[in-house]
N, C-alpha and C. Protein backbone atom coordinates (compact mmCIF):
# COMPACT_ATOMS: atom_id res chain seq x y z
N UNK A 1 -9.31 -56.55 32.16
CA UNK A 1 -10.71 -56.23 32.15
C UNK A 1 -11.53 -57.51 32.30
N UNK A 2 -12.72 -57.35 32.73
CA UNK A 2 -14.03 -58.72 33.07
C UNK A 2 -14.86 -57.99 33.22
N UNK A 3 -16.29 -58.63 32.78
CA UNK A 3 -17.30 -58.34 32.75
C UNK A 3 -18.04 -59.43 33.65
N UNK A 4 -18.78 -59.02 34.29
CA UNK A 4 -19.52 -59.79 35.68
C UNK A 4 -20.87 -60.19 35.02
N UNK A 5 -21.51 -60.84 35.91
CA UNK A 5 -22.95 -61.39 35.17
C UNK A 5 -24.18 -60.77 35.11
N UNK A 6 -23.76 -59.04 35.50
CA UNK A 6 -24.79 -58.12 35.34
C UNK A 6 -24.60 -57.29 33.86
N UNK A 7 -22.96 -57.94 33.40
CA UNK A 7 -22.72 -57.16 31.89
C UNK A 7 -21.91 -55.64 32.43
N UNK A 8 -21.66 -55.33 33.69
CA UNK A 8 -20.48 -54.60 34.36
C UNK A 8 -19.15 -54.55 33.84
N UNK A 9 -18.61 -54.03 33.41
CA UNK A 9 -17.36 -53.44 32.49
C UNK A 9 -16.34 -53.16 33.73
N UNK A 10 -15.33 -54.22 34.55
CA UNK A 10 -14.15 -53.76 35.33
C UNK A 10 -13.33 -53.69 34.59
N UNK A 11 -12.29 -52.80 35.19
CA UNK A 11 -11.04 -52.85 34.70
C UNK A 11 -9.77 -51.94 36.06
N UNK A 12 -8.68 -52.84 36.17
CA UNK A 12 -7.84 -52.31 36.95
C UNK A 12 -6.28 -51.62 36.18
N UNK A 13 -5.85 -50.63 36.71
CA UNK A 13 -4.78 -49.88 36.35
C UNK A 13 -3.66 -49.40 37.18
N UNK A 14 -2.58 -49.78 37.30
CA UNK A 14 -1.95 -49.71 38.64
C UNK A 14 -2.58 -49.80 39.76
N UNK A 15 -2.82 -48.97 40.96
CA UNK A 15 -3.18 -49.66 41.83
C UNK A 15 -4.97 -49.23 41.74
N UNK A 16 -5.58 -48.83 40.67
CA UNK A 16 -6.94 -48.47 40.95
C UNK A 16 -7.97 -49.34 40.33
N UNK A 17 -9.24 -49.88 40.60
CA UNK A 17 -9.79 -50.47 39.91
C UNK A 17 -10.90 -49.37 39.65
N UNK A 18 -11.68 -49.88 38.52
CA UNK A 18 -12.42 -49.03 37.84
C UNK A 18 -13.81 -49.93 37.18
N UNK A 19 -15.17 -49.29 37.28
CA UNK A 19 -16.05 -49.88 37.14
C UNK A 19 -16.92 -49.38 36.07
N UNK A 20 -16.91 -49.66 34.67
CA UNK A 20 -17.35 -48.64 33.63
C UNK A 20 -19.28 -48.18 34.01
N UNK A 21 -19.09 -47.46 34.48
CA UNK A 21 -21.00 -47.45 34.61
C UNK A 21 -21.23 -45.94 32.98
N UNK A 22 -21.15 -46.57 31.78
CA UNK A 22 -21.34 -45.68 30.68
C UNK A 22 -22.06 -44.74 30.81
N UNK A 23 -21.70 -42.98 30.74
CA UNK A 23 -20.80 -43.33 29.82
C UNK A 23 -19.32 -42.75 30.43
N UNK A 24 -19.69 -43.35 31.87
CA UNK A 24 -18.22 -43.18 32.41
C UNK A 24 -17.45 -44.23 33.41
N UNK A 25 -16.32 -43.84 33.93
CA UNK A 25 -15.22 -44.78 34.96
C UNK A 25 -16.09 -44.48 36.08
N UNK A 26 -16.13 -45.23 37.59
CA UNK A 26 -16.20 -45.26 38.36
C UNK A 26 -14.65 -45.57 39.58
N UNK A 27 -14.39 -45.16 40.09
CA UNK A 27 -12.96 -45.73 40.48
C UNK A 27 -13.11 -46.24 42.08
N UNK A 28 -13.06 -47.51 42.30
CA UNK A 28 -13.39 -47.64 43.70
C UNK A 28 -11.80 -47.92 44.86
N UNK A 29 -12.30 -47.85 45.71
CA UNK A 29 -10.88 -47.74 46.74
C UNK A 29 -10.75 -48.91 47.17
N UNK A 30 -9.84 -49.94 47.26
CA UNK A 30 -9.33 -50.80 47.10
C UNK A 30 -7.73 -51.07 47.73
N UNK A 31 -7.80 -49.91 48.65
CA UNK A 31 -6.30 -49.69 49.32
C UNK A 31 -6.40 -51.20 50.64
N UNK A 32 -7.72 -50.94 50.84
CA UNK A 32 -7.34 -51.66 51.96
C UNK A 32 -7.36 -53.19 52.08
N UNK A 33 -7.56 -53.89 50.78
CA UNK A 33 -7.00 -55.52 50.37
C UNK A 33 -5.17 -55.07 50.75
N UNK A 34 -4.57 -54.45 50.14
CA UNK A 34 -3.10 -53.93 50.67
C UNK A 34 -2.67 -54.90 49.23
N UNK A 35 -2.57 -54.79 48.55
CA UNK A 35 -2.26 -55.44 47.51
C UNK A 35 -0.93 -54.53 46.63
N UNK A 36 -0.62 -53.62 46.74
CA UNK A 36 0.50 -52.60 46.52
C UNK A 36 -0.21 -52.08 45.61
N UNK A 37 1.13 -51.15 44.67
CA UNK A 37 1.09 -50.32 43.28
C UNK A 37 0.84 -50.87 42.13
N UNK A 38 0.86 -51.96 41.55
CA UNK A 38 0.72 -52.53 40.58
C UNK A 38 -0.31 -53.75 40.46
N UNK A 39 -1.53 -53.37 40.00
CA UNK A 39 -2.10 -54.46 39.93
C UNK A 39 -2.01 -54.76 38.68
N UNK A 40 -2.30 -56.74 38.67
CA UNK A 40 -1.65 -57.06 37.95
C UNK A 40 -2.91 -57.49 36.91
N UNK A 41 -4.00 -58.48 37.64
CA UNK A 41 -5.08 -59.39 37.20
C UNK A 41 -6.38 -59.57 37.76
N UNK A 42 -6.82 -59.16 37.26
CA UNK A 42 -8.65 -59.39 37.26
C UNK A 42 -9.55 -60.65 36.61
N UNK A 43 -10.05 -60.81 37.98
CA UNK A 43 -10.88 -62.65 37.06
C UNK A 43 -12.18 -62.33 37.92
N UNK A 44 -13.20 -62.30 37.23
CA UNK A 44 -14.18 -62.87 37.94
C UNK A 44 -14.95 -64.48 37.98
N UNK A 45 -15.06 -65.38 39.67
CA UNK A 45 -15.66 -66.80 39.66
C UNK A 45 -16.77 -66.89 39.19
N UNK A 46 -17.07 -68.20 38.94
CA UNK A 46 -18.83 -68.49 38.96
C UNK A 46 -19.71 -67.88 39.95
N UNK A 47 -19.17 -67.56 41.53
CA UNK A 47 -20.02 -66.51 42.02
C UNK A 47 -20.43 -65.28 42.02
N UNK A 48 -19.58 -64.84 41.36
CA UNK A 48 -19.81 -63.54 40.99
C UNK A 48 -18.35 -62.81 41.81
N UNK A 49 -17.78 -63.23 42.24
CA UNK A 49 -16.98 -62.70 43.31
C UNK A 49 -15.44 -62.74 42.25
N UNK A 50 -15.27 -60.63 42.50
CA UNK A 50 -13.69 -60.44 41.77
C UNK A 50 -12.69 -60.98 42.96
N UNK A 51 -11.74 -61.17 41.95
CA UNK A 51 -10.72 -61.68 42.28
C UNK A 51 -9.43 -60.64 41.53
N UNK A 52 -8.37 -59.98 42.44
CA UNK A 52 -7.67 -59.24 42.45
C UNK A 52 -6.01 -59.05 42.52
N UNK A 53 -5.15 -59.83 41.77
CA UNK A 53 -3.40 -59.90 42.24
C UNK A 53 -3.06 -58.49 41.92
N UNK A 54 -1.63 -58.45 42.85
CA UNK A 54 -0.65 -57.17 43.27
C UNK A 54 0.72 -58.04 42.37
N UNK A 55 1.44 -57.11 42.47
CA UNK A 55 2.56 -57.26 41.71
C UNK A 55 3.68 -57.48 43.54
N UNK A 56 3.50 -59.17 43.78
CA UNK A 56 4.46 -58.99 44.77
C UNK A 56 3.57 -59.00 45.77
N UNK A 57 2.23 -58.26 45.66
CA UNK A 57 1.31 -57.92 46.98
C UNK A 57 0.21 -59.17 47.39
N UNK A 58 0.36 -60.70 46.42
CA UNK A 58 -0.83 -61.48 46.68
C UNK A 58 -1.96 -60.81 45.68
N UNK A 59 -2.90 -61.88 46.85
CA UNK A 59 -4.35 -61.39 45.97
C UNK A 59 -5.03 -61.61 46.93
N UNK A 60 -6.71 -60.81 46.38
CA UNK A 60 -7.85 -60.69 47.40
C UNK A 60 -8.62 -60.86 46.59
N UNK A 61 -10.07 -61.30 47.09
CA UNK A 61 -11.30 -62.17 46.74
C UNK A 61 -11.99 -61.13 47.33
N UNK A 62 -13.06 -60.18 46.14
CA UNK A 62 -13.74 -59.22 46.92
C UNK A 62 -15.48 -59.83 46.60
N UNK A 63 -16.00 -59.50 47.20
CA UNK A 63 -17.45 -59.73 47.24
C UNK A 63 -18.26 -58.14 46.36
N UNK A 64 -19.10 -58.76 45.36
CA UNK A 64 -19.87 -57.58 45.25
C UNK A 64 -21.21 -57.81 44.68
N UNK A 65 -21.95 -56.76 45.06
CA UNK A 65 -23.30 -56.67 45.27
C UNK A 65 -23.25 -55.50 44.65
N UNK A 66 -24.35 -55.34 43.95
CA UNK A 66 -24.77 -54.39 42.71
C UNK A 66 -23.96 -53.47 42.49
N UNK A 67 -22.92 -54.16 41.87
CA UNK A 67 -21.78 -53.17 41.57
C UNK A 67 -20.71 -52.60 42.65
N UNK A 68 -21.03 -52.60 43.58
CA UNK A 68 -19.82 -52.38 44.83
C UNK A 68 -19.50 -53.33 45.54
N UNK A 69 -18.35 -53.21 46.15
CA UNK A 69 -17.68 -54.27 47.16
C UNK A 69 -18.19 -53.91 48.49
N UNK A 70 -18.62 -55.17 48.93
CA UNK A 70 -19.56 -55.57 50.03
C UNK A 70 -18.43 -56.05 50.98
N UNK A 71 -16.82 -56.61 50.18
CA UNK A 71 -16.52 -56.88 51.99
C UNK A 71 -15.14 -57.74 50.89
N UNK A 72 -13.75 -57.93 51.66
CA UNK A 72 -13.34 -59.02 50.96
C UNK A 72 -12.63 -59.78 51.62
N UNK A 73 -11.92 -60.87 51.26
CA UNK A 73 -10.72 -61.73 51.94
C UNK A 73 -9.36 -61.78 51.35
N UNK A 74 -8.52 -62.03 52.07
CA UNK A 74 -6.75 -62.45 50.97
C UNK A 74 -6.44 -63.79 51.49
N UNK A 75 -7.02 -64.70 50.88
CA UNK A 75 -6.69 -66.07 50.66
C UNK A 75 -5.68 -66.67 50.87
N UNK A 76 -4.85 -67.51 51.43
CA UNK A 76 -3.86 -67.73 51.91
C UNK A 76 -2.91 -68.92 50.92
N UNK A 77 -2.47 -68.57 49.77
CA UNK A 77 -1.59 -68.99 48.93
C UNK A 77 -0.08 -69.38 49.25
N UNK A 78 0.35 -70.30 48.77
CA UNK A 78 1.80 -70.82 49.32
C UNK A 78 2.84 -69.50 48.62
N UNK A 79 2.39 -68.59 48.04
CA UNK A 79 3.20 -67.56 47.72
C UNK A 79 2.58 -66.51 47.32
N UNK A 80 3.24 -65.10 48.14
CA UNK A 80 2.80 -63.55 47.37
C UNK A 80 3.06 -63.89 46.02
N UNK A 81 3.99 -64.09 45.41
CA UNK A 81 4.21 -63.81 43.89
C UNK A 81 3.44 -64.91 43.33
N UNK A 82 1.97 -63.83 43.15
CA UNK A 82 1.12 -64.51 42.03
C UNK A 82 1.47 -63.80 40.25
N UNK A 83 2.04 -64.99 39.43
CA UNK A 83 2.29 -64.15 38.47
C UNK A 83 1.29 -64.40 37.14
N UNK A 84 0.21 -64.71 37.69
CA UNK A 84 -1.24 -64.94 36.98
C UNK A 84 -2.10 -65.24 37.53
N UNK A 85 -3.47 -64.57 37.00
CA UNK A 85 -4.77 -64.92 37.84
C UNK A 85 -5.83 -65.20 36.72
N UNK A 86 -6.41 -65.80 36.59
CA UNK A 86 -7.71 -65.93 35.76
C UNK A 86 -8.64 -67.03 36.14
N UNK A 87 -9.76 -66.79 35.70
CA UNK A 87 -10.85 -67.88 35.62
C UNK A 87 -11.21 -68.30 34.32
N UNK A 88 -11.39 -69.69 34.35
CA UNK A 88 -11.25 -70.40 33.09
C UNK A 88 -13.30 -70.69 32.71
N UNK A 89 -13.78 -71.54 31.85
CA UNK A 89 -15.22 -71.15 31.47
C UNK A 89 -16.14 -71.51 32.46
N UNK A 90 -15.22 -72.70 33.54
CA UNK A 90 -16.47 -73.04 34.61
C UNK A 90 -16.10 -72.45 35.78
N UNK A 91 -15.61 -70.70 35.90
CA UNK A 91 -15.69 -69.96 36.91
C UNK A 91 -14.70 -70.63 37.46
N UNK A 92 -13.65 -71.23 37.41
CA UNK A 92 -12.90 -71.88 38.64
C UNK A 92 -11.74 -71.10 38.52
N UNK A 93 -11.53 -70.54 39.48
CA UNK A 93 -9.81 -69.38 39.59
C UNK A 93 -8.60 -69.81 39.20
N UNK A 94 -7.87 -69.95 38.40
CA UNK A 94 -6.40 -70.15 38.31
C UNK A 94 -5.35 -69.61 39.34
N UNK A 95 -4.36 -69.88 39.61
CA UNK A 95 -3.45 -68.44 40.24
C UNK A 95 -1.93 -69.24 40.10
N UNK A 96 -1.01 -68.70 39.10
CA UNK A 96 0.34 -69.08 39.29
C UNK A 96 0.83 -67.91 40.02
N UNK A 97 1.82 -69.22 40.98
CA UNK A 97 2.38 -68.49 41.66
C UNK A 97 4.14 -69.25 41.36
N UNK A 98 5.27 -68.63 42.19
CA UNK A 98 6.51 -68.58 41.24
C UNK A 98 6.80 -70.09 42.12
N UNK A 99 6.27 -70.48 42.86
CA UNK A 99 6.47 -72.49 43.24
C UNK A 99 5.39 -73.35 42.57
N UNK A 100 4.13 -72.78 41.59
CA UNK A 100 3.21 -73.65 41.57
C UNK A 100 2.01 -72.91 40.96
N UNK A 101 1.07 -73.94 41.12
CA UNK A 101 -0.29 -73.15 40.46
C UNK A 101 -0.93 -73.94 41.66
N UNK A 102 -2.39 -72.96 41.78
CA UNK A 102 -3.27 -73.14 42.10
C UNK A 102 -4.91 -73.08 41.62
N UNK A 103 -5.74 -73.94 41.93
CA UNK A 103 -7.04 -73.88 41.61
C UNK A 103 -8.29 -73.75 42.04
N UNK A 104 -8.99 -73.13 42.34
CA UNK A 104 -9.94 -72.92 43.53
C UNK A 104 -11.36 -73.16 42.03
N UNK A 105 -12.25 -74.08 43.23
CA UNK A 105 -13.99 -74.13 42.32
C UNK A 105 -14.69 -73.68 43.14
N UNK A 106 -14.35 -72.78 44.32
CA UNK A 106 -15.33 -71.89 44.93
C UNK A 106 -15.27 -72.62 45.96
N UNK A 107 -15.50 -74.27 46.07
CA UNK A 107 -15.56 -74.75 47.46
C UNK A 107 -14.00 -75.60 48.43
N UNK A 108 -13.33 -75.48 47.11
CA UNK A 108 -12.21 -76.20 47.70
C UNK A 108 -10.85 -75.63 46.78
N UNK A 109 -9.39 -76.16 47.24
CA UNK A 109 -8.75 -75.72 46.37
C UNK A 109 -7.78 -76.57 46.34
N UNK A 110 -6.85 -76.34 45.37
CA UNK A 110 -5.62 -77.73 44.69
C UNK A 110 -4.41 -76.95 44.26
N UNK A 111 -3.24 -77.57 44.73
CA UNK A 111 -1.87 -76.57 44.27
C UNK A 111 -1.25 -77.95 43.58
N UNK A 112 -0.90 -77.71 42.39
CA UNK A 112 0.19 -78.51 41.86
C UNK A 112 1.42 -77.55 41.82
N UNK A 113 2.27 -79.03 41.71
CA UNK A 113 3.82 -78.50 41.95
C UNK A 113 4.77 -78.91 40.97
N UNK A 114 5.91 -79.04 40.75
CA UNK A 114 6.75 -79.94 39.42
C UNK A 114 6.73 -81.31 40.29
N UNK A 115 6.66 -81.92 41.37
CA UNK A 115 6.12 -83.06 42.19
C UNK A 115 4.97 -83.71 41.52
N UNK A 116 4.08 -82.77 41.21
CA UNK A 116 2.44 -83.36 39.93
C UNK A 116 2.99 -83.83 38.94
N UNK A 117 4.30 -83.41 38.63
CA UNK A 117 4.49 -83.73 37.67
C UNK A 117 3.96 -81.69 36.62
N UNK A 118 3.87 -80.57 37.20
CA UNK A 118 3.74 -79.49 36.61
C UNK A 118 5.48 -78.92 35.58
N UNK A 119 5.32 -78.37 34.32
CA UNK A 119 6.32 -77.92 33.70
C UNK A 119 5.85 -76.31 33.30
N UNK A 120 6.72 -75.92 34.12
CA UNK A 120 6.51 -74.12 33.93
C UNK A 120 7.53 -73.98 32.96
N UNK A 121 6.37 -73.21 31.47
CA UNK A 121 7.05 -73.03 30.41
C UNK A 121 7.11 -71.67 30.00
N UNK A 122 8.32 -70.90 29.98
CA UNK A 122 8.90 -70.06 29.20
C UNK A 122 9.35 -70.02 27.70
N UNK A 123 9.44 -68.69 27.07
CA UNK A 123 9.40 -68.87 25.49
C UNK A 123 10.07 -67.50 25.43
N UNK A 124 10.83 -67.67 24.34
CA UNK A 124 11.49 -66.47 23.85
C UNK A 124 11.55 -66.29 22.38
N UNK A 125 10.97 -64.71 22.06
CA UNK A 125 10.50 -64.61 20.67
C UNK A 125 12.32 -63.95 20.13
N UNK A 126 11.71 -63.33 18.86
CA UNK A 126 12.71 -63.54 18.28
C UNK A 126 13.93 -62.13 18.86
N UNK A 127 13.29 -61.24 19.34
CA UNK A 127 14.29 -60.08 20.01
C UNK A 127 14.63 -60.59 21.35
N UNK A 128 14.64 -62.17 21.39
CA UNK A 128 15.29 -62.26 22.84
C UNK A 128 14.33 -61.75 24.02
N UNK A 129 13.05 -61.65 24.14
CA UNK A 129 12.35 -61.27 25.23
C UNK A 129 11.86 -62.45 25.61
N UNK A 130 11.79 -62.92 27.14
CA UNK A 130 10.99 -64.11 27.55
C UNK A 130 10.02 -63.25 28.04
N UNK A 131 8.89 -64.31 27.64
CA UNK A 131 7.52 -64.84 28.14
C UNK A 131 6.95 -65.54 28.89
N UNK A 132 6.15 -65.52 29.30
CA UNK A 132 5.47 -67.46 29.90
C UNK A 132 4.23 -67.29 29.35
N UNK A 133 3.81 -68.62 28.96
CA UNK A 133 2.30 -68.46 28.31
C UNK A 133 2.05 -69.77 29.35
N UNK A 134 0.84 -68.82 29.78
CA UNK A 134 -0.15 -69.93 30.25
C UNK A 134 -1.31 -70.28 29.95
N UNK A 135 -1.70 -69.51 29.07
CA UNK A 135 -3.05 -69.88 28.87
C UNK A 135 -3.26 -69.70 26.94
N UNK A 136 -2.40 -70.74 26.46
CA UNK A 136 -2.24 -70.66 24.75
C UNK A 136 -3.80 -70.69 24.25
N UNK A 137 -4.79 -71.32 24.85
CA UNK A 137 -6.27 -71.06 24.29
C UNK A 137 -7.03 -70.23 24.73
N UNK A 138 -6.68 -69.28 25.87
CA UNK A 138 -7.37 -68.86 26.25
C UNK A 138 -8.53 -68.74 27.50
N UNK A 139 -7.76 -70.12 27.75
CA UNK A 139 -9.19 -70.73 28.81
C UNK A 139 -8.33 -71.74 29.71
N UNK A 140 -8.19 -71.72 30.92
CA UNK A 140 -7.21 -72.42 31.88
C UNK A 140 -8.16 -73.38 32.14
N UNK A 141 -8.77 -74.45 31.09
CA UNK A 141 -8.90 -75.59 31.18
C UNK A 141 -7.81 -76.41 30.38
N UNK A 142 -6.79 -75.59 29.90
CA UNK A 142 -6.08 -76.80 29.28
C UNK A 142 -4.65 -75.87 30.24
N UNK A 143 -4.55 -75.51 31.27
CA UNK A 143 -3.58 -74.72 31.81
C UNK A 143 -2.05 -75.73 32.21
N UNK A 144 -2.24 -77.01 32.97
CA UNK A 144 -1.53 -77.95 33.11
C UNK A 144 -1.87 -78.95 32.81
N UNK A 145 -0.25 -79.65 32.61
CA UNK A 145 -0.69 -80.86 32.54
C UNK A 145 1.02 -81.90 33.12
N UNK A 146 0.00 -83.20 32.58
CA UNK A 146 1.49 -84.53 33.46
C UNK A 146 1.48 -85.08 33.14
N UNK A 147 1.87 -86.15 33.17
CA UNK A 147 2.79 -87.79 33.00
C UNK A 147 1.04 -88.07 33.31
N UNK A 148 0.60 -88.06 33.80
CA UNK A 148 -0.86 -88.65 34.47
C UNK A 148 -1.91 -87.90 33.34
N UNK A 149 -1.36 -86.91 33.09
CA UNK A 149 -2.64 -86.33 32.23
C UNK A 149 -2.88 -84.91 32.76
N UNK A 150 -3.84 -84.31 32.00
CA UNK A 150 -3.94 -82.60 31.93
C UNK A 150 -5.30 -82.32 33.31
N UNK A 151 -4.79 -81.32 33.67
CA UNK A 151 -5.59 -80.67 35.16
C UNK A 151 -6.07 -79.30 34.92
């Protein structure tokens, strides 16, 4: 779920996204980003513009204007398997993907790699289930870091 800067209530569920206009769902169509059956993550940037991963399917950058999608793009990432998406407090997009992360501030973008010096960390609780945490505060300003220092 995200809330946009009109105070808009999204939320996506397998493959549908949904727009709370209280005191009900709105469900908009969204087939044609092609993103598959499973969506995974919802972030909205500092522009206002959602941002959308598939399970396997990538992601798309939709544009919207008073509540509907005006139009979108699928960004061209060094990998479909995005296995996280978020925006951290200054609107800037996160996106792990299974070689790397990426960072977009709306005008440009940055992929670190284990080459940066990146350590993709897994965790396993006590029934033996792994995890990955990426975002232990909450906020993918402290998302990576290196030998050089945190990105």
């Amino acid at each position: 779920m995200a809330e946009d800067s009109n105070g808009r209530i999204w939320a996506i569920s397998g493959e549908n996204l949904f727009r709370f206009d209280d005191p009900n769902f709105t469900q908009l169509d969204i087939s044609i980003a092609k993103l598959g059956h499973h969506l995974e993550d919802l972030a909205i940037d500092k522009s206002g513009a959602m941002w959308i991963n598939g399970n396997g399917g990538g992601i798309a950058r939709f544009q919207l204007q008073h509540g509907n999608i005006t139009g979108f793009s699928t960004p061209h990432l060094s990998s479909n398997e995005v296995v996280f998406l978020r925006a951290d407090s200054r609107g800037w997009v996160w996106f792990g993907e299974d070689h790397g992360v990426e960072v977009s501030d709306g005008r440009s973008s940055r992929r670190y790699t284990a080459g940066d010096g990146l350590v993709w960390a897994t965790y396993s609780d006590a029934r033996g289930d792994i995890t990955s945490e990426h975002f232990p505060h909450g906020d993918a300003t402290a998302l990576a870091a290196s030998r050089e220092g945190e990105y």
